[in-house]
N, C-alpha and C. Protein backbone atom coordinates (compact mmCIF):
# COMPACT_ATOMS: atom_id res chain seq x y z
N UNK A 1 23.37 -69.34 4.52
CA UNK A 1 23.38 -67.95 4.18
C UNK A 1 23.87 -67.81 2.75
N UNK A 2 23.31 -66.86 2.06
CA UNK A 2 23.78 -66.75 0.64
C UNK A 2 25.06 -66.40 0.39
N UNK A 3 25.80 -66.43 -0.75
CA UNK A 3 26.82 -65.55 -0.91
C UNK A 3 27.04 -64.12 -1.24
N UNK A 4 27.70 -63.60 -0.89
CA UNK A 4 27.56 -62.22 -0.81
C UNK A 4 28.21 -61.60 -2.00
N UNK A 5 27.73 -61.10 -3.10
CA UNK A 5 28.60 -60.50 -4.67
C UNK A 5 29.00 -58.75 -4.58
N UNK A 6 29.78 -58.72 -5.29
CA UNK A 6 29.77 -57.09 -4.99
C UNK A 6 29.66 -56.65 -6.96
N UNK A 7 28.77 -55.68 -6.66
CA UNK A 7 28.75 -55.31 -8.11
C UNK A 7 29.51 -54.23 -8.08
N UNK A 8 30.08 -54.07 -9.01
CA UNK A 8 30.47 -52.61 -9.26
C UNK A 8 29.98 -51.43 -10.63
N UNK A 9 29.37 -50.56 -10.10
CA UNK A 9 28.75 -50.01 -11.20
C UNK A 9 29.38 -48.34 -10.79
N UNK A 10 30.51 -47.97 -10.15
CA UNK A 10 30.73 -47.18 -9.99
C UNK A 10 32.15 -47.09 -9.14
N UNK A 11 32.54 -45.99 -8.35
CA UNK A 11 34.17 -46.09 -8.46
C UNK A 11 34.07 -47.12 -6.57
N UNK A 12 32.89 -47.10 -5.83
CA UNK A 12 32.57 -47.90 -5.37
C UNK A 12 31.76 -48.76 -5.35
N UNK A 13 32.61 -50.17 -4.98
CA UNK A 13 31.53 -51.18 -5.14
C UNK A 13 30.34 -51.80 -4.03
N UNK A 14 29.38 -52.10 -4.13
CA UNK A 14 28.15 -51.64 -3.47
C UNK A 14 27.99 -53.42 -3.26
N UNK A 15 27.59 -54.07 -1.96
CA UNK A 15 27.48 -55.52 -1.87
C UNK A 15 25.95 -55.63 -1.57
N UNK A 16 25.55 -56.81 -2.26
CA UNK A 16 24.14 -57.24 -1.87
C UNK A 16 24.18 -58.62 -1.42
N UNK A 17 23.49 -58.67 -0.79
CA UNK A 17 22.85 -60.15 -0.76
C UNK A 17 22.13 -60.78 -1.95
N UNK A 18 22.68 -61.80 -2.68
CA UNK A 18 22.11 -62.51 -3.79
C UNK A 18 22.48 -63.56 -3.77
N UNK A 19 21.44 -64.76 -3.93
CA UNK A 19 22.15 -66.53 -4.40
C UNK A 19 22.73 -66.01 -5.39
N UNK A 20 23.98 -66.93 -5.69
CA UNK A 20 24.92 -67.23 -6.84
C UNK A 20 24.39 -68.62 -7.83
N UNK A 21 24.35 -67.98 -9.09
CA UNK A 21 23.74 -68.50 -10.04
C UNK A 21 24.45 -70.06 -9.64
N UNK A 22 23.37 -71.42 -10.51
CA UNK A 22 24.02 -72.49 -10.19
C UNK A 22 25.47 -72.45 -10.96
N UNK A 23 26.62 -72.72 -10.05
CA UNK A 23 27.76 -72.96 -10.83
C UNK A 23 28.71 -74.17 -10.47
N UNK A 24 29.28 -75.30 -11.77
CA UNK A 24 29.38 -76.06 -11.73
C UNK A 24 31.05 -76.08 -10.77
N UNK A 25 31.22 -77.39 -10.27
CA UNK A 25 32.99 -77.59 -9.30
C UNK A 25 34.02 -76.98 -9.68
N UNK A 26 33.89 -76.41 -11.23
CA UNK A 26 34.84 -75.96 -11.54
C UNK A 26 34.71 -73.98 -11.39
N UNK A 27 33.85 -73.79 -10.84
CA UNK A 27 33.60 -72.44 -10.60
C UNK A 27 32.97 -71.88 -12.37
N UNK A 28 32.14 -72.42 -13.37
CA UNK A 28 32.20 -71.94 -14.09
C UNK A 28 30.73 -72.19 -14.54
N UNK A 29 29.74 -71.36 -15.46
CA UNK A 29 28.15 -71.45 -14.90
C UNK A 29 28.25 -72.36 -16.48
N UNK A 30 27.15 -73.32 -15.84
CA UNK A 30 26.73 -73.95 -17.57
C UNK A 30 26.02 -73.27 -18.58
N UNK A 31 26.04 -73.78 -19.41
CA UNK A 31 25.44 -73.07 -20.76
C UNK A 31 24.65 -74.15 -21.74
N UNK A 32 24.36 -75.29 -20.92
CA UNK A 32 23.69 -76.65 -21.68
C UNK A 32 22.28 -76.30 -21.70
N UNK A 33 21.62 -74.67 -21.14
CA UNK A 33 20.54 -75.25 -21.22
C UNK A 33 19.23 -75.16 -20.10
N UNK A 34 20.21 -75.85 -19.12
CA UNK A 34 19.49 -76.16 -18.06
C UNK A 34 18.84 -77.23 -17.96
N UNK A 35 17.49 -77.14 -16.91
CA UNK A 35 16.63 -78.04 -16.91
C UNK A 35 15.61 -77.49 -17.88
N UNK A 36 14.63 -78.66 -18.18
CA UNK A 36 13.65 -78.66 -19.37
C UNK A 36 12.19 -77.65 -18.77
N UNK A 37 11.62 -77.45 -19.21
CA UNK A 37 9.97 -76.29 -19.13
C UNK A 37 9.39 -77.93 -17.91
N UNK A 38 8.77 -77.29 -17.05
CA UNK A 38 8.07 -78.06 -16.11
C UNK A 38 7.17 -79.02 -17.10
N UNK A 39 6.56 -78.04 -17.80
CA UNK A 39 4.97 -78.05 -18.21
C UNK A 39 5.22 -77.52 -20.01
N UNK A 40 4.51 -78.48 -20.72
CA UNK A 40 4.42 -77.57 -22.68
C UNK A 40 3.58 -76.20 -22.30
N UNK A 41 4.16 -75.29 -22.54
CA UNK A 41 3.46 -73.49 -22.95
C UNK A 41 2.03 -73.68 -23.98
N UNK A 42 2.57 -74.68 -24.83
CA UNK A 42 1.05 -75.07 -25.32
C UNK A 42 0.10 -76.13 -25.71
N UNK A 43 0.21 -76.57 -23.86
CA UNK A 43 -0.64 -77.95 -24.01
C UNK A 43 -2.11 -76.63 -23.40
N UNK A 44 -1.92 -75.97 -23.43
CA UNK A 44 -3.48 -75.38 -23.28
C UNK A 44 -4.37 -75.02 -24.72
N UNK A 45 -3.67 -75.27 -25.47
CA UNK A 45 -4.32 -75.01 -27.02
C UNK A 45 -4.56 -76.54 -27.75
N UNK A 46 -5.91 -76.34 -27.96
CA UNK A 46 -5.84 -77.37 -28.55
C UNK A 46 -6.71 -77.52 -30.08
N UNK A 47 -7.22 -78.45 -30.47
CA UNK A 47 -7.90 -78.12 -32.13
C UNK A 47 -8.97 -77.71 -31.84
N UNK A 48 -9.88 -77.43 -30.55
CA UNK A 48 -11.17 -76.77 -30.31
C UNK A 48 -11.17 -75.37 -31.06
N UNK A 49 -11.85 -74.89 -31.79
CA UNK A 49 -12.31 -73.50 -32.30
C UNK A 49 -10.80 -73.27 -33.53
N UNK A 50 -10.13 -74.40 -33.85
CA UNK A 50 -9.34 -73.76 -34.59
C UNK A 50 -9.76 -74.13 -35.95
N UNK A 51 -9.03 -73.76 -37.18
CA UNK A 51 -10.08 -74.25 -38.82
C UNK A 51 -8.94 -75.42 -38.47
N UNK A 52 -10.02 -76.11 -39.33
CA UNK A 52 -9.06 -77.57 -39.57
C UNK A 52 -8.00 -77.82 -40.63
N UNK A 53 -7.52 -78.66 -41.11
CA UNK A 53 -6.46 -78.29 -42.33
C UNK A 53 -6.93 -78.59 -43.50
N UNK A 54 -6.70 -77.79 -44.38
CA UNK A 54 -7.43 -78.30 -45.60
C UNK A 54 -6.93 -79.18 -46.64
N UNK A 55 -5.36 -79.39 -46.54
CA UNK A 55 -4.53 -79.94 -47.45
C UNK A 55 -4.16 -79.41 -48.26
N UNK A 56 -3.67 -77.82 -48.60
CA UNK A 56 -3.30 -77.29 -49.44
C UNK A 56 -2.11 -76.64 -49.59
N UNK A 57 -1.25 -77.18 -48.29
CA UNK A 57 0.24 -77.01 -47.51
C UNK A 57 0.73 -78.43 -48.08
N UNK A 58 1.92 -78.25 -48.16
CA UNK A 58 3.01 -79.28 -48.54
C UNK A 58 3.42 -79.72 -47.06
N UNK A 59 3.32 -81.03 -46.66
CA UNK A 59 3.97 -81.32 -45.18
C UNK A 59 5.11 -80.97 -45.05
N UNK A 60 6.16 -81.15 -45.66
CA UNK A 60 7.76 -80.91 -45.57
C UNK A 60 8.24 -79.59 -45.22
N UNK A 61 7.76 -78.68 -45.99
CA UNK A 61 7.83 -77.14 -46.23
C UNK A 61 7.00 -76.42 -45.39
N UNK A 62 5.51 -76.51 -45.50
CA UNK A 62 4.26 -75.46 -44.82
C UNK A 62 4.13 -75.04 -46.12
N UNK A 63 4.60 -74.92 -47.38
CA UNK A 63 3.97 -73.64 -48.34
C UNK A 63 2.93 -74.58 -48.92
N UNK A 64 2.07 -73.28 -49.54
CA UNK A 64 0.68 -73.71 -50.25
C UNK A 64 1.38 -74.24 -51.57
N UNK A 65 0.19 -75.09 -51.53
CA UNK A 65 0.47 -75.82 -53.08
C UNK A 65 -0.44 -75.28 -54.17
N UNK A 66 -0.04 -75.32 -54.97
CA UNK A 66 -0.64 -74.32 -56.43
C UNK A 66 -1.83 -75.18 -56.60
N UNK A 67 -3.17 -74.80 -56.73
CA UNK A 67 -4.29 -75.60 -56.86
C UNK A 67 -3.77 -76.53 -58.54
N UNK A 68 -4.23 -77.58 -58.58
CA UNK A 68 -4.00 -78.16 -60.01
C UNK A 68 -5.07 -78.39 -60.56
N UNK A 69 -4.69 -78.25 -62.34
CA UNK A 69 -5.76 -78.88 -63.25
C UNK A 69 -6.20 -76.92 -63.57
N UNK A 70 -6.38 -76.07 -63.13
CA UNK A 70 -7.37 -74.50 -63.29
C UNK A 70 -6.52 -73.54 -63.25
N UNK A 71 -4.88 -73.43 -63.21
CA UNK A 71 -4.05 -72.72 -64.08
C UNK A 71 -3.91 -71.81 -65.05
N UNK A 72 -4.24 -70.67 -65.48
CA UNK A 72 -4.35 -69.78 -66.59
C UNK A 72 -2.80 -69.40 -66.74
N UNK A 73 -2.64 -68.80 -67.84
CA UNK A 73 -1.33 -68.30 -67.97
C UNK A 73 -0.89 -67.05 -67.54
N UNK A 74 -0.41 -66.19 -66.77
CA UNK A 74 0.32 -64.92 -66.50
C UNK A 74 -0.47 -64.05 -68.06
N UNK A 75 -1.24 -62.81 -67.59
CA UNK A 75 -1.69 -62.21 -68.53
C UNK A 75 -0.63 -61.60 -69.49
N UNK A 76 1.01 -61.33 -68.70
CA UNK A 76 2.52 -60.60 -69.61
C UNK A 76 2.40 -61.71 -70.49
N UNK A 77 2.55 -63.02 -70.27
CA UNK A 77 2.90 -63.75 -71.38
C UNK A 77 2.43 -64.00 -72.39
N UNK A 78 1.00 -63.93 -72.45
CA UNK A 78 0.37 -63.65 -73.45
C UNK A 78 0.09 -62.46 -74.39
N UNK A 79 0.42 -61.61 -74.14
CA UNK A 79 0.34 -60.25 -74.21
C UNK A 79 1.54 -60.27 -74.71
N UNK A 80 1.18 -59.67 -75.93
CA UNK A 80 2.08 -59.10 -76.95
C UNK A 80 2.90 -57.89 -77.30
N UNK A 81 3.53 -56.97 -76.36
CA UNK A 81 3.60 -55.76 -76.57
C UNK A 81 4.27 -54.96 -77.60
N UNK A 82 4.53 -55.35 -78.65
CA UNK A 82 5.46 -55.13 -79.90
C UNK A 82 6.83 -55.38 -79.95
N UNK A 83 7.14 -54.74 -80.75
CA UNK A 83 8.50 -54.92 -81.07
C UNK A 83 9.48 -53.79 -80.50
N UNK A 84 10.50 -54.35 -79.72
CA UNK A 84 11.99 -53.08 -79.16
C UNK A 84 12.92 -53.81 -80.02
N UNK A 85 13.52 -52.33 -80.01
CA UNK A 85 15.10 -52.86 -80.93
C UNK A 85 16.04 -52.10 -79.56
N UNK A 86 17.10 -53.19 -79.67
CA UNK A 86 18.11 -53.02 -78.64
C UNK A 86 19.38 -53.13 -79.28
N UNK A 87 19.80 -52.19 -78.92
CA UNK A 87 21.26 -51.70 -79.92
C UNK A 87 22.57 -50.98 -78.97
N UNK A 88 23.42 -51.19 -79.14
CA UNK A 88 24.70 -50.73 -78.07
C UNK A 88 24.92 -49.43 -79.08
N UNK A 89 25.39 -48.38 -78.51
CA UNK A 89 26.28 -47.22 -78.99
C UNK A 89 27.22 -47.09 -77.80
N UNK A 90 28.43 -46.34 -78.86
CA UNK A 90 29.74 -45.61 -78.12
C UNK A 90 29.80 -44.23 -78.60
N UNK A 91 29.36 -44.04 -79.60
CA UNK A 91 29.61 -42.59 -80.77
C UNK A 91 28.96 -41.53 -79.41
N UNK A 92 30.04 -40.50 -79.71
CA UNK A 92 29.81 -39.22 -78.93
C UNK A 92 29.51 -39.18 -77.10
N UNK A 93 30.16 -40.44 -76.71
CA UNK A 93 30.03 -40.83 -75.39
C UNK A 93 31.25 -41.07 -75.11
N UNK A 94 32.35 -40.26 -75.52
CA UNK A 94 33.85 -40.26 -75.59
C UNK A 94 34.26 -41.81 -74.59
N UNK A 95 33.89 -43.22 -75.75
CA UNK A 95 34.21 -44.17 -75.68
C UNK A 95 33.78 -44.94 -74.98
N UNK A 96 32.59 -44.47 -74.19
CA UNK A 96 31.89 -45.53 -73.01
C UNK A 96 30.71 -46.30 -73.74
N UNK A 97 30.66 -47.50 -73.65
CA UNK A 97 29.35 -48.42 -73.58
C UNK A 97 27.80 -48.26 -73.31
N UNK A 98 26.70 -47.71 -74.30
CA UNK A 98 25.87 -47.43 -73.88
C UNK A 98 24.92 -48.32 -74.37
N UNK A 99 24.30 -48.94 -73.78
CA UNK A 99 22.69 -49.88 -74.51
C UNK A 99 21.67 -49.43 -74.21
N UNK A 100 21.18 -48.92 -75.64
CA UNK A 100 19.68 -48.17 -75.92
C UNK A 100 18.83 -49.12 -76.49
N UNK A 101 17.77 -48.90 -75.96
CA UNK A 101 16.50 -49.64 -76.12
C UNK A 101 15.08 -49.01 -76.75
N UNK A 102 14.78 -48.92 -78.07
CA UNK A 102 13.82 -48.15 -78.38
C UNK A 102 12.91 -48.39 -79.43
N UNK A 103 12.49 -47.81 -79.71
CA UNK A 103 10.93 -48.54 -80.82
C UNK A 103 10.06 -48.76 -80.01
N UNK A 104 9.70 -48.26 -78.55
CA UNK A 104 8.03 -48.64 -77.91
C UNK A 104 7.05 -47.81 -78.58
N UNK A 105 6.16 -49.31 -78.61
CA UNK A 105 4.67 -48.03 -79.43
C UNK A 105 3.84 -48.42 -78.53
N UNK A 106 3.13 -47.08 -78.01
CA UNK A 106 1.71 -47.43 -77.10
C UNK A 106 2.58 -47.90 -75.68
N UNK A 107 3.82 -47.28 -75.38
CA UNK A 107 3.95 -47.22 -74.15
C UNK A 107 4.50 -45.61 -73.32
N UNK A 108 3.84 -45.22 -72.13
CA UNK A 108 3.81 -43.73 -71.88
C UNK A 108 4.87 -43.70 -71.14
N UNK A 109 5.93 -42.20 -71.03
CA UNK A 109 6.82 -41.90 -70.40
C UNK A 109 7.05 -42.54 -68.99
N UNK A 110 5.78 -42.31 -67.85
CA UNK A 110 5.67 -42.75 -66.75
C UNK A 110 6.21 -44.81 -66.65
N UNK A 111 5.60 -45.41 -68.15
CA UNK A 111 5.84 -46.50 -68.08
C UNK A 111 7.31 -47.25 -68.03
N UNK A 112 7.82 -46.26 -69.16
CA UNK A 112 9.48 -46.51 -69.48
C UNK A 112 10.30 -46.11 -68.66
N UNK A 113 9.95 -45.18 -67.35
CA UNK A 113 10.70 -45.03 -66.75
C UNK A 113 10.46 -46.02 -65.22
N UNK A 114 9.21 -47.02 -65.40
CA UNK A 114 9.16 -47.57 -64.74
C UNK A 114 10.13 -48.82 -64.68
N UNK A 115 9.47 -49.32 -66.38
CA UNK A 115 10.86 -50.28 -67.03
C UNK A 115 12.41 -49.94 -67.16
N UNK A 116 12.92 -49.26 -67.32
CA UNK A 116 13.99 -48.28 -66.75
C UNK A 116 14.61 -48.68 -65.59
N UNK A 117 14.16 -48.18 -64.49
CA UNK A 117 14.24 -48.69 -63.14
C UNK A 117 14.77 -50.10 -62.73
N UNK A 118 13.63 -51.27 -63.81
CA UNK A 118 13.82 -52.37 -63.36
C UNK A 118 14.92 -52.95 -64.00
N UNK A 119 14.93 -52.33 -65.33
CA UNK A 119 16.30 -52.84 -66.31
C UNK A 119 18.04 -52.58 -65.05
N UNK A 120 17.43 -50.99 -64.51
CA UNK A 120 18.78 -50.77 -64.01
C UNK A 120 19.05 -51.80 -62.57
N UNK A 121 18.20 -52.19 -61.92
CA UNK A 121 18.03 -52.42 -60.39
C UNK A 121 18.74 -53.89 -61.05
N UNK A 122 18.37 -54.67 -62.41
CA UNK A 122 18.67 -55.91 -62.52
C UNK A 122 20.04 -56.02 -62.59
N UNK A 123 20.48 -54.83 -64.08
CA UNK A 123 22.15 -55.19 -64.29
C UNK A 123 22.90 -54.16 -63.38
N UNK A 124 22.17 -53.61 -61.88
CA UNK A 124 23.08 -52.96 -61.52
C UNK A 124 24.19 -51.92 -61.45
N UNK A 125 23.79 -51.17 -62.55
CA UNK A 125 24.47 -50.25 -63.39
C UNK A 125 23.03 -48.95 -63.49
N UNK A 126 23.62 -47.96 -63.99
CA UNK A 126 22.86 -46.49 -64.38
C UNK A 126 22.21 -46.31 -65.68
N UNK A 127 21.87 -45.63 -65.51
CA UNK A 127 20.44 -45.39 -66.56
C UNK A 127 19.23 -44.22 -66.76
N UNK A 128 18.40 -44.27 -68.16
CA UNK A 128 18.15 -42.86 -67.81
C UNK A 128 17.23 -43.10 -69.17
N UNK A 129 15.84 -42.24 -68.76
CA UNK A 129 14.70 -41.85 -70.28
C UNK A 129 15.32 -41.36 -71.17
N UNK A 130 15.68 -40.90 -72.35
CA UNK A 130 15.78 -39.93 -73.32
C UNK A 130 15.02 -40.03 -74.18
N UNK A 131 14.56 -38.67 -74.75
CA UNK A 131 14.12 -38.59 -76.40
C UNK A 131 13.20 -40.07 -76.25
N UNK A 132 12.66 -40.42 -75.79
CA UNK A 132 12.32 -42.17 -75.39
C UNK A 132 12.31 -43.40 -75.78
N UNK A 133 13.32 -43.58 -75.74
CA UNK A 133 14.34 -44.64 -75.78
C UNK A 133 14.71 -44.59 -73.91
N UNK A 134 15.32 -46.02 -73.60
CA UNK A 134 15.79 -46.25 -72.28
C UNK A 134 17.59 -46.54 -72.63
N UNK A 135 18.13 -45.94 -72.03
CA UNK A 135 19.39 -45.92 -72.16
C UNK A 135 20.50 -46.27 -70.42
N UNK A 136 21.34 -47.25 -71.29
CA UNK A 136 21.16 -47.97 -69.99
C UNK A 136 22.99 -48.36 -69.84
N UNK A 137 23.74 -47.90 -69.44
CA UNK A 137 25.43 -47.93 -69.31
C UNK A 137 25.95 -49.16 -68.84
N UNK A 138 26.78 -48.95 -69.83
CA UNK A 138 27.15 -50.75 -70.43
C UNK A 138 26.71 -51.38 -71.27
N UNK A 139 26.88 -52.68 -71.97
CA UNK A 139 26.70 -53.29 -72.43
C UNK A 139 25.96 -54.54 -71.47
N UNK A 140 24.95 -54.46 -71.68
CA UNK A 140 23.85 -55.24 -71.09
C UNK A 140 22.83 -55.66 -71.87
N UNK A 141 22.87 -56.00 -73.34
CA UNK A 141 21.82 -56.21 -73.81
C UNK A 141 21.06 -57.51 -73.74
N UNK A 142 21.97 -58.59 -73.52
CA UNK A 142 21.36 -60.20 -72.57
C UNK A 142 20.35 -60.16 -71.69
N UNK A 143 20.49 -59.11 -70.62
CA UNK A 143 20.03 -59.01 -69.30
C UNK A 143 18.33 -58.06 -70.06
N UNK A 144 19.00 -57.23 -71.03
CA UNK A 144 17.83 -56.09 -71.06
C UNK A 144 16.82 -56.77 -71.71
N UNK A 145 17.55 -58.07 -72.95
CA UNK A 145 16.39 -58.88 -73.74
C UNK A 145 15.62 -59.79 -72.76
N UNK A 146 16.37 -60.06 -71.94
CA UNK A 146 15.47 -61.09 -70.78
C UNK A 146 13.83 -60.01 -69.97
N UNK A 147 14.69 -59.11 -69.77
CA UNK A 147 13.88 -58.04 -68.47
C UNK A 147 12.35 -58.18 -69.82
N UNK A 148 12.63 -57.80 -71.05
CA UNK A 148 11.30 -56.66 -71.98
C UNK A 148 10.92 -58.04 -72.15
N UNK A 149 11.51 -59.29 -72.17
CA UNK A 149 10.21 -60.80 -72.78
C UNK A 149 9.77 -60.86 -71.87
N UNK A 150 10.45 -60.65 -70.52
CA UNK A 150 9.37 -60.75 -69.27
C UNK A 150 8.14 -59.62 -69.45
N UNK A 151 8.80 -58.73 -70.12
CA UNK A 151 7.68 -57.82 -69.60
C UNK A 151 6.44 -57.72 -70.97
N UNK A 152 6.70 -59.06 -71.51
CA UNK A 152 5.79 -59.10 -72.68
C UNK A 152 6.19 -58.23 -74.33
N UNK A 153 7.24 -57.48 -74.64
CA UNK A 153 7.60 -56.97 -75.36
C UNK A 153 8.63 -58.03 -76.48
N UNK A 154 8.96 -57.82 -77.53
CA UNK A 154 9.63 -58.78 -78.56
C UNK A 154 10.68 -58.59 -79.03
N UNK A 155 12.40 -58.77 -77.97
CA UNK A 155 13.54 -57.87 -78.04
C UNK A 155 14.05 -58.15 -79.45
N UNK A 156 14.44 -57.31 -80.24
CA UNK A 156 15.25 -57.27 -81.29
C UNK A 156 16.26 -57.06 -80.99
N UNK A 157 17.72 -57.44 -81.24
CA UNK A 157 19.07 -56.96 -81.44
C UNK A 157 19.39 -56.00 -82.90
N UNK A 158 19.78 -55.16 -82.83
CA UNK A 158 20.34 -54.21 -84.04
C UNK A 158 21.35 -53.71 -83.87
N UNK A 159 22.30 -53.93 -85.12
CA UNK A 159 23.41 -53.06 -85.02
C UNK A 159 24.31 -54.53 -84.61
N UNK A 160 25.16 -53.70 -84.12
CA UNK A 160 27.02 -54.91 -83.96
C UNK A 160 26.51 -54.76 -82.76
């Protein structure tokens, strides 16, 4: 006969009939695991109807491998987008750190505030269009010359 458990899910407890999970001499249930799958879940699949491999996965990893030898370069890097001058001010910002970024030619509001965005999301700090120039709190001009060569532009430093 099974053992008899009482659950309690209320201010009385209610008994059922249920086997008691396997539990080991010491009254305490294992956690190794158990026993193993009877049967593999997917010995019913096999290479019938599947594509075959092409070799363009790295065995170690799974990721694709970059075709070689037919490589072009990233169209930003080639691409020249002029010259920014990047310059820190404090004047009339009653003493706070500001790095402005400006001189874009042939780039539209919608754009700079796209670049904007990414300048701020990188150094983590605030930021903002003006007069258009990108103005960007703190002193970050390392981070901001990295962001505009990525983005194909030719950072100048000006000023102290």
């Amino acid at each position: 006969m099974a053992a008899k458990q009482i659950f309690r899910s209320g201010p009385a407890g209610v008994e059922r009939d249920e086997p008691k999970p396997d539990v080991a001499a010491d009254g305490k249930v294992p956690t190794d695991g158990g026993q193993g799958l009877a049967q593999n879940p997917f010995a019913a699949l096999s290479g019938a109807g599947l594509p075959q491999k092409t070799g363009n996965r790295n065995a170690e990893t799974g990721k694709v491998k970059a075709p070689a030898g037919n490589r072009k370069p990233s169209p930003q890097a080639e691409k020249n987008r002029g010259r920014v001058d990047i310059r820190r001010e404090t004047g009339g910002r009653g003493g706070k750190t500001v790095t402005v970024v400006d001189g874009f030619v042939g780039i539209g509001l919608p754009e700079k505030e796209q670049l904007a965005k990414k300048i701020r999301l990188a150094c983590g700090c605030g930021g903002t269009v003006k007069d258009g120039a990108i103005e960007i709190q703190g002193d970050q001009r390392e981070t901001i010359a990295r962001i505009l060569s990525e983005a194909g532009f030719k950072p100048v430093f000006a000023g102290g």
